[in-house]
PDB file of N, CA and C in Angstrom:
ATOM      1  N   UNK A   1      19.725  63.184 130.248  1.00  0.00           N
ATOM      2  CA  UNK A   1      19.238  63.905 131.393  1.00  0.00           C
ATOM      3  C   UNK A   1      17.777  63.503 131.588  1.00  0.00           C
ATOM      4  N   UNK A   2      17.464  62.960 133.026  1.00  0.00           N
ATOM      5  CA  UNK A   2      15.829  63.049 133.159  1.00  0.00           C
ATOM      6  C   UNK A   2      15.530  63.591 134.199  1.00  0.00           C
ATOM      7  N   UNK A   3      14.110  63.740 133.655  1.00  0.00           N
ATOM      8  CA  UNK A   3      13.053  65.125 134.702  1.00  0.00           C
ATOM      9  C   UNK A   3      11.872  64.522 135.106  1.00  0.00           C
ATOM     10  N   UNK A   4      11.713  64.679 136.339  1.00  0.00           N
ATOM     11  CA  UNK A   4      10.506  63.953 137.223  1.00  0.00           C
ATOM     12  C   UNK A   4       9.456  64.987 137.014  1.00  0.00           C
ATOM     13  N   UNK A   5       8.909  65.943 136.572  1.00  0.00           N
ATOM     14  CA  UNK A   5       8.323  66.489 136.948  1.00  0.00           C
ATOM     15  C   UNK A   5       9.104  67.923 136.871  1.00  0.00           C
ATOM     16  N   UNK A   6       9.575  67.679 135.836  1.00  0.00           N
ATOM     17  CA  UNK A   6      10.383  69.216 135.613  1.00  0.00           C
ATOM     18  C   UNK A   6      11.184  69.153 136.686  1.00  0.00           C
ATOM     19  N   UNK A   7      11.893  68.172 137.624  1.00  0.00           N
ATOM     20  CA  UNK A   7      12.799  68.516 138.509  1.00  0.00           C
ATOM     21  C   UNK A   7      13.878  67.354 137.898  1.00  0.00           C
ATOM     22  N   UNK A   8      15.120  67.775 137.820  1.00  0.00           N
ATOM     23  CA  UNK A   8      16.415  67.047 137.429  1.00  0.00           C
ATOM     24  C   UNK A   8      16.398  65.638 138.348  1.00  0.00           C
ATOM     25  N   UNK A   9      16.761  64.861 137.641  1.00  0.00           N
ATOM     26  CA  UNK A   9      16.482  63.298 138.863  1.00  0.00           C
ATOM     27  C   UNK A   9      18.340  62.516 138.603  1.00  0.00           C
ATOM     28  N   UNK A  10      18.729  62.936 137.074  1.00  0.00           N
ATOM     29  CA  UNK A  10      19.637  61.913 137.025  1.00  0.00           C
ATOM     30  C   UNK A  10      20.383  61.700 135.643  1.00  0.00           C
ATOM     31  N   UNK A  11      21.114  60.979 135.072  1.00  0.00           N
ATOM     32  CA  UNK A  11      21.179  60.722 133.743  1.00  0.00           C
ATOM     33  C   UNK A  11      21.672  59.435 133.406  1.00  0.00           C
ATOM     34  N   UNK A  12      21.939  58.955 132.529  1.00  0.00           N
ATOM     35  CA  UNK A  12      22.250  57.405 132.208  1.00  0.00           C
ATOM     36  C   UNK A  12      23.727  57.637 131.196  1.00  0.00           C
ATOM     37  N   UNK A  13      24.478  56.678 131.898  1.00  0.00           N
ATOM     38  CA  UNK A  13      25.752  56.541 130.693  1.00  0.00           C
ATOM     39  C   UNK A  13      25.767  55.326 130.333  1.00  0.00           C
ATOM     40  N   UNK A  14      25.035  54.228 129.953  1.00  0.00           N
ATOM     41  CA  UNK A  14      24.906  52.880 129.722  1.00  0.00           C
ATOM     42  C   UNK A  14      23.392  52.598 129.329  1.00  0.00           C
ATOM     43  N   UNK A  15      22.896  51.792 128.177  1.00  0.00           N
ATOM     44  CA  UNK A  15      21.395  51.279 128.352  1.00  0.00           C
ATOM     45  C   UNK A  15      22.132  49.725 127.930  1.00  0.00           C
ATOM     46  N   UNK A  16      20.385  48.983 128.032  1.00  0.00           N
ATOM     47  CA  UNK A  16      20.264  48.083 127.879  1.00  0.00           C
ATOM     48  C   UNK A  16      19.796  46.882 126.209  1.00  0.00           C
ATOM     49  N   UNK A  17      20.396  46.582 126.065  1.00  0.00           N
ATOM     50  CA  UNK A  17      20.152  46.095 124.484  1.00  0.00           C
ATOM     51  C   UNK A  17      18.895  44.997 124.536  1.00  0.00           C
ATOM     52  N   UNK A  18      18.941  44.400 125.783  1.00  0.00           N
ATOM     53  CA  UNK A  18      17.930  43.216 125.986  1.00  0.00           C
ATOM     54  C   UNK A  18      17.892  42.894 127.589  1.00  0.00           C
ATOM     55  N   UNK A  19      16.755  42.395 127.608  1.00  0.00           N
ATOM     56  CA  UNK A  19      16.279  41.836 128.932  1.00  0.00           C
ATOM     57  C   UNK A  19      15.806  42.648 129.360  1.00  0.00           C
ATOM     58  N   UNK A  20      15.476  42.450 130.897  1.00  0.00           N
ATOM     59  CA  UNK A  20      15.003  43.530 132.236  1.00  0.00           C
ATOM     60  C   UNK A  20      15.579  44.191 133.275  1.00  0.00           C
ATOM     61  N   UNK A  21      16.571  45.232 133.132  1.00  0.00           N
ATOM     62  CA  UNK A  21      17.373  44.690 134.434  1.00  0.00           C
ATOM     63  C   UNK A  21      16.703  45.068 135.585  1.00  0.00           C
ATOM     64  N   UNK A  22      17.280  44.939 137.005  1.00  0.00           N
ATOM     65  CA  UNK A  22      16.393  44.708 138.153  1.00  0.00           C
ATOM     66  C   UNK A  22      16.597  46.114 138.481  1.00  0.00           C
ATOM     67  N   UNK A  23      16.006  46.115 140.024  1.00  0.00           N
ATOM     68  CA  UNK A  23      16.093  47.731 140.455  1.00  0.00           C
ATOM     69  C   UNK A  23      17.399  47.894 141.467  1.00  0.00           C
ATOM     70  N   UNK A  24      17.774  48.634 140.976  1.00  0.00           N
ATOM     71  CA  UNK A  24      19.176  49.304 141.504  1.00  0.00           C
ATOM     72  C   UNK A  24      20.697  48.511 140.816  1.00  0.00           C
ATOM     73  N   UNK A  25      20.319  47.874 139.746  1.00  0.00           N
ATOM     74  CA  UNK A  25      21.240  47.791 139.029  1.00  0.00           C
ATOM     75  C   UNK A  25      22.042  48.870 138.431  1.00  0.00           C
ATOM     76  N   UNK A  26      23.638  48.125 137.949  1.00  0.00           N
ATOM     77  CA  UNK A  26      24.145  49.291 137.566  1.00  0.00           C
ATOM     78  C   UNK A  26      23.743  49.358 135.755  1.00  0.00           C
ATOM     79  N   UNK A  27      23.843  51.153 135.350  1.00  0.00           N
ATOM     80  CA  UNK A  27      23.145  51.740 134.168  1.00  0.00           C
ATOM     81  C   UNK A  27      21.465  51.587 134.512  1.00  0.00           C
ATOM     82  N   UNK A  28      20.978  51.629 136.028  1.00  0.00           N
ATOM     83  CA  UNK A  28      19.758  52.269 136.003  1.00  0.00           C
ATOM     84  C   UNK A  28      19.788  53.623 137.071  1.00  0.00           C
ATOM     85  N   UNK A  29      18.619  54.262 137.156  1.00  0.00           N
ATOM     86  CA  UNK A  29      18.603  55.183 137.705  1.00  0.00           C
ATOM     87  C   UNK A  29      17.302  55.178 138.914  1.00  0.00           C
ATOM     88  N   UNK A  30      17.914  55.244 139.863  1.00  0.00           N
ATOM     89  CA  UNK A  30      16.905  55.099 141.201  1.00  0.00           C
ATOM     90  C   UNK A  30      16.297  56.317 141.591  1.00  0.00           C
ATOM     91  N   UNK A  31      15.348  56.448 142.403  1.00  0.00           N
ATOM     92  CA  UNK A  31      14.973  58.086 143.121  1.00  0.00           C
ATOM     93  C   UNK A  31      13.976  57.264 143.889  1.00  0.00           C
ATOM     94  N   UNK A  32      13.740  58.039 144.628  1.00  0.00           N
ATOM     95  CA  UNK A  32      12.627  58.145 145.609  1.00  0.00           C
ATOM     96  C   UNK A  32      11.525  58.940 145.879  1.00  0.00           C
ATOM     97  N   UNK A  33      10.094  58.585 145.470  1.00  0.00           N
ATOM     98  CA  UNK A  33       9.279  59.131 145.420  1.00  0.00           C
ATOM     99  C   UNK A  33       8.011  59.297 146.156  1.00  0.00           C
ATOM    100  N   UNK A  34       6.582  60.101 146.428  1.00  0.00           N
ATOM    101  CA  UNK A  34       5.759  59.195 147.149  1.00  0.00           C
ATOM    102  C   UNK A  34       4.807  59.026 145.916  1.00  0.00           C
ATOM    103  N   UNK A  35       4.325  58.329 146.536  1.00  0.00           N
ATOM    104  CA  UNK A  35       2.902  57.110 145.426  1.00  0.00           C
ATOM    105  C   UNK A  35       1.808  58.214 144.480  1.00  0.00           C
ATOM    106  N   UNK A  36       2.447  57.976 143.221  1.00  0.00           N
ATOM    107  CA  UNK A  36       1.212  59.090 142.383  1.00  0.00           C
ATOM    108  C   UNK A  36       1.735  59.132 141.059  1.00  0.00           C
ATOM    109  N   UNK A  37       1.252  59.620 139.704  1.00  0.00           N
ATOM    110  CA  UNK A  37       1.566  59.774 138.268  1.00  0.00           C
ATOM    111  C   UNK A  37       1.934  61.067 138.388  1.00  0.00           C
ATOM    112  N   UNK A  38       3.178  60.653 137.742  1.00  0.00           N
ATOM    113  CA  UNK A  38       4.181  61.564 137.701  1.00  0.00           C
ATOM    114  C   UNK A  38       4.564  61.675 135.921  1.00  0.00           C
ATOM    115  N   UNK A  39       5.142  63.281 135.442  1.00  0.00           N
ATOM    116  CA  UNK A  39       5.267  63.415 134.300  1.00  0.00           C
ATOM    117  C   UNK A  39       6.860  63.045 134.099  1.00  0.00           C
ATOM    118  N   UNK A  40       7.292  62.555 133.005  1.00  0.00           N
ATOM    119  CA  UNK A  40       8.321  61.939 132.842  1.00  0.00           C
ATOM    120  C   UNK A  40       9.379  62.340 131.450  1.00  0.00           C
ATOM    121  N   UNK A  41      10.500  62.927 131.437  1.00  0.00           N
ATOM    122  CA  UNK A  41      11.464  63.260 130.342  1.00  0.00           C
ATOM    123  C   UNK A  41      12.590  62.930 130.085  1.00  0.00           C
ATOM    124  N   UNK A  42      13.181  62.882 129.333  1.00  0.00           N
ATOM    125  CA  UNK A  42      14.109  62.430 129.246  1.00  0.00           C
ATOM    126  C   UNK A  42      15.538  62.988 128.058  1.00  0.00           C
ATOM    127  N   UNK A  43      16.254  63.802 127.989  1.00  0.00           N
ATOM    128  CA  UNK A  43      16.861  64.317 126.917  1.00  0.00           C
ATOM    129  C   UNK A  43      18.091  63.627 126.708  1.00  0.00           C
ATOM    130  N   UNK A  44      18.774  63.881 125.668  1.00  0.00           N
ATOM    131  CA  UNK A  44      19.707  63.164 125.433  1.00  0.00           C
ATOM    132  C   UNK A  44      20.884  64.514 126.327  1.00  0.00           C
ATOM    133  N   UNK A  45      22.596  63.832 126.275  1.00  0.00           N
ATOM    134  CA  UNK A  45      22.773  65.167 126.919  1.00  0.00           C
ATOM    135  C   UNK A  45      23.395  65.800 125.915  1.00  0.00           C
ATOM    136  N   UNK A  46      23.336  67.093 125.986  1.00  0.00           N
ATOM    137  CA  UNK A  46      23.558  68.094 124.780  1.00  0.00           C
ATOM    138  C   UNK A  46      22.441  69.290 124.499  1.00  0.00           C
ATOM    139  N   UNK A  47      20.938  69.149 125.274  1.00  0.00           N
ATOM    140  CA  UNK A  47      20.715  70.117 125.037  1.00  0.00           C
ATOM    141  C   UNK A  47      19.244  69.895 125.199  1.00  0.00           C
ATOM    142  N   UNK A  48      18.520  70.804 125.504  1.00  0.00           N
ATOM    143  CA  UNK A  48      17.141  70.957 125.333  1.00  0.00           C
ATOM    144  C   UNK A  48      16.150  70.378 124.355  1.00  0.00           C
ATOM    145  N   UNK A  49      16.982  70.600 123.446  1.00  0.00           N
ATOM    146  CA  UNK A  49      16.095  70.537 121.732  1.00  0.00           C
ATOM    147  C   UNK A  49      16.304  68.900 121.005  1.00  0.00           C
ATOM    148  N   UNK A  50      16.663  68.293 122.129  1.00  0.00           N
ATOM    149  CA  UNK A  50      16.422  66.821 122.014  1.00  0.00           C
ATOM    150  C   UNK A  50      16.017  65.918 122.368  1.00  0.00           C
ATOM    151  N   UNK A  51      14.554  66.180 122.759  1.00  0.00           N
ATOM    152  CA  UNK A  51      13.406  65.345 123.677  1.00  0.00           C
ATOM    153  C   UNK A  51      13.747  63.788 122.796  1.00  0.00           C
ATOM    154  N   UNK A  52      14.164  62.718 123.894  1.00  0.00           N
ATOM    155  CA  UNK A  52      14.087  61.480 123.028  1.00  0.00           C
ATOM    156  C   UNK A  52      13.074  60.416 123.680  1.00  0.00           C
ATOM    157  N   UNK A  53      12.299  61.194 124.676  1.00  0.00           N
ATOM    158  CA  UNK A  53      11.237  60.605 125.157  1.00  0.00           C
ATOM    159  C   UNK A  53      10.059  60.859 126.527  1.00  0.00           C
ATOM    160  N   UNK A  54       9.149  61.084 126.404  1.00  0.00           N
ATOM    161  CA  UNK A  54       8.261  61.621 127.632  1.00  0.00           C
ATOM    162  C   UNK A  54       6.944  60.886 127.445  1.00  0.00           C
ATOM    163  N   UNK A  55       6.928  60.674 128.878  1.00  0.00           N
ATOM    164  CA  UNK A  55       5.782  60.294 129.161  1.00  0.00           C
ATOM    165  C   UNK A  55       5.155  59.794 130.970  1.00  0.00           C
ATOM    166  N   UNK A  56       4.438  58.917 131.272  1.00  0.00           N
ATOM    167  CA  UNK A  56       4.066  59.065 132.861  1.00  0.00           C
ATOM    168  C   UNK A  56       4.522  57.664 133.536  1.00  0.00           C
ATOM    169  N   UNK A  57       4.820  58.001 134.671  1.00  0.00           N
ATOM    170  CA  UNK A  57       5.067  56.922 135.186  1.00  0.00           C
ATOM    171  C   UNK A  57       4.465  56.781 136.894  1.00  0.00           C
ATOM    172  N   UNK A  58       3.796  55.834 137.162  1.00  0.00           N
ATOM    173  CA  UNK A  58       2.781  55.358 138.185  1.00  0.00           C
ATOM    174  C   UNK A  58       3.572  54.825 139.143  1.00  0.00           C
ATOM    175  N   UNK A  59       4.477  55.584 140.652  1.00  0.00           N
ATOM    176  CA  UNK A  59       4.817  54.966 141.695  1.00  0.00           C
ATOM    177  C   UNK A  59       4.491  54.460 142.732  1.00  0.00           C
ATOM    178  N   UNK A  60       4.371  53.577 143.270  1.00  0.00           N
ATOM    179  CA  UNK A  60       3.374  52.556 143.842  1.00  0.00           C
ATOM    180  C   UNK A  60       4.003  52.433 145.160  1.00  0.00           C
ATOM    181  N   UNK A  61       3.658  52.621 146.782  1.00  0.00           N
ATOM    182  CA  UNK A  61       4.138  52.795 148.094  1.00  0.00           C
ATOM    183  C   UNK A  61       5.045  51.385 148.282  1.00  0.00           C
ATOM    184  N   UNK A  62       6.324  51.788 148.590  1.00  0.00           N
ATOM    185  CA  UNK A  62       6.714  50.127 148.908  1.00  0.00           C
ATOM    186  C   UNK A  62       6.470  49.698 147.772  1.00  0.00           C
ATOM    187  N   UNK A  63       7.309  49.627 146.680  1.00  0.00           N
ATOM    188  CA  UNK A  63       7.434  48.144 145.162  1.00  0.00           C
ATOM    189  C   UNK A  63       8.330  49.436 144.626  1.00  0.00           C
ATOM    190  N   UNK A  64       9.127  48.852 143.993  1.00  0.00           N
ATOM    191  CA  UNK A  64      10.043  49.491 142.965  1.00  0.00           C
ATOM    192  C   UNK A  64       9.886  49.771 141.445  1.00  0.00           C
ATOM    193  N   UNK A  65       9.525  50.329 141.009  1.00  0.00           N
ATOM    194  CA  UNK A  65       8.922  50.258 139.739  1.00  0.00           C
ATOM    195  C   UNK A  65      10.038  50.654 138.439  1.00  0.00           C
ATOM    196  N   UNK A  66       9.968  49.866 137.981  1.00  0.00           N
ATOM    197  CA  UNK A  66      10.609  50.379 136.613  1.00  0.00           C
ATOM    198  C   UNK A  66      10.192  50.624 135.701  1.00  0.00           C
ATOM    199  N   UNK A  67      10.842  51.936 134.779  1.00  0.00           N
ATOM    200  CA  UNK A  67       9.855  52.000 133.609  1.00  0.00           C
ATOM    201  C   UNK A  67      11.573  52.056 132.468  1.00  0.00           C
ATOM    202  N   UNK A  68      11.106  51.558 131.567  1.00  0.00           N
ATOM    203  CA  UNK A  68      11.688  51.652 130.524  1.00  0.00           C
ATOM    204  C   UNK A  68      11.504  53.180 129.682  1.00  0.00           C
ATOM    205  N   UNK A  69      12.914  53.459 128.907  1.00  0.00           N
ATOM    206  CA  UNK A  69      12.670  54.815 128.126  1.00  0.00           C
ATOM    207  C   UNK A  69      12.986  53.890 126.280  1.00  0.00           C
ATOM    208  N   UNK A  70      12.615  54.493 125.543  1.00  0.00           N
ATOM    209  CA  UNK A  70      12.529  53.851 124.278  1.00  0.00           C
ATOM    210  C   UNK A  70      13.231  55.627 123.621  1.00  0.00           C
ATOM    211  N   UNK A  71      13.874  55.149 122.604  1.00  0.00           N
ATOM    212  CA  UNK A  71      14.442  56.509 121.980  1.00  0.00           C
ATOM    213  C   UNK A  71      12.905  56.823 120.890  1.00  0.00           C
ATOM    214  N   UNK A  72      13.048  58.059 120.546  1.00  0.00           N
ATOM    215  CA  UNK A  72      11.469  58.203 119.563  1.00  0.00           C
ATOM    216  C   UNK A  72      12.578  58.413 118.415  1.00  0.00           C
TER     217      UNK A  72
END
């Protein structure tokens, strides 16, 4: 499960073992935002009490940005 900003955005049933993948590939997750640092979460699904990663991510007007999540 991830949270933009404490608001629900999405969840992932697939990652990536290697490479980059592009934007709007499938096993990524798209949204639409306007341009600013934004707080960033991410849980596994199952529950609250399993933060497996947070942190910020910088959306830029027009460019697609990707950010990678890393398990902690």
């Amino acid at each position: 499960m991830v949270y933009l900003e404490d608001t629900y955005i999405g969840s992932f049933t697939s990652y990536f073992n290697q490479g980059v993948p592009q934007c709007g590939q499938d096993g990524t997750l798209t949204v639409t935002y306007k341009a600013g640092t934004y707080h960033l979460r991410a849980y596994t699904v199952g529950g609250w009490s399993s933060l497996n990663w947070e942190g910020t991510i910088t959306i830029t007007a027009g460019v697609c940005t990707l950010q990678g999540l890393t398990k902690k």
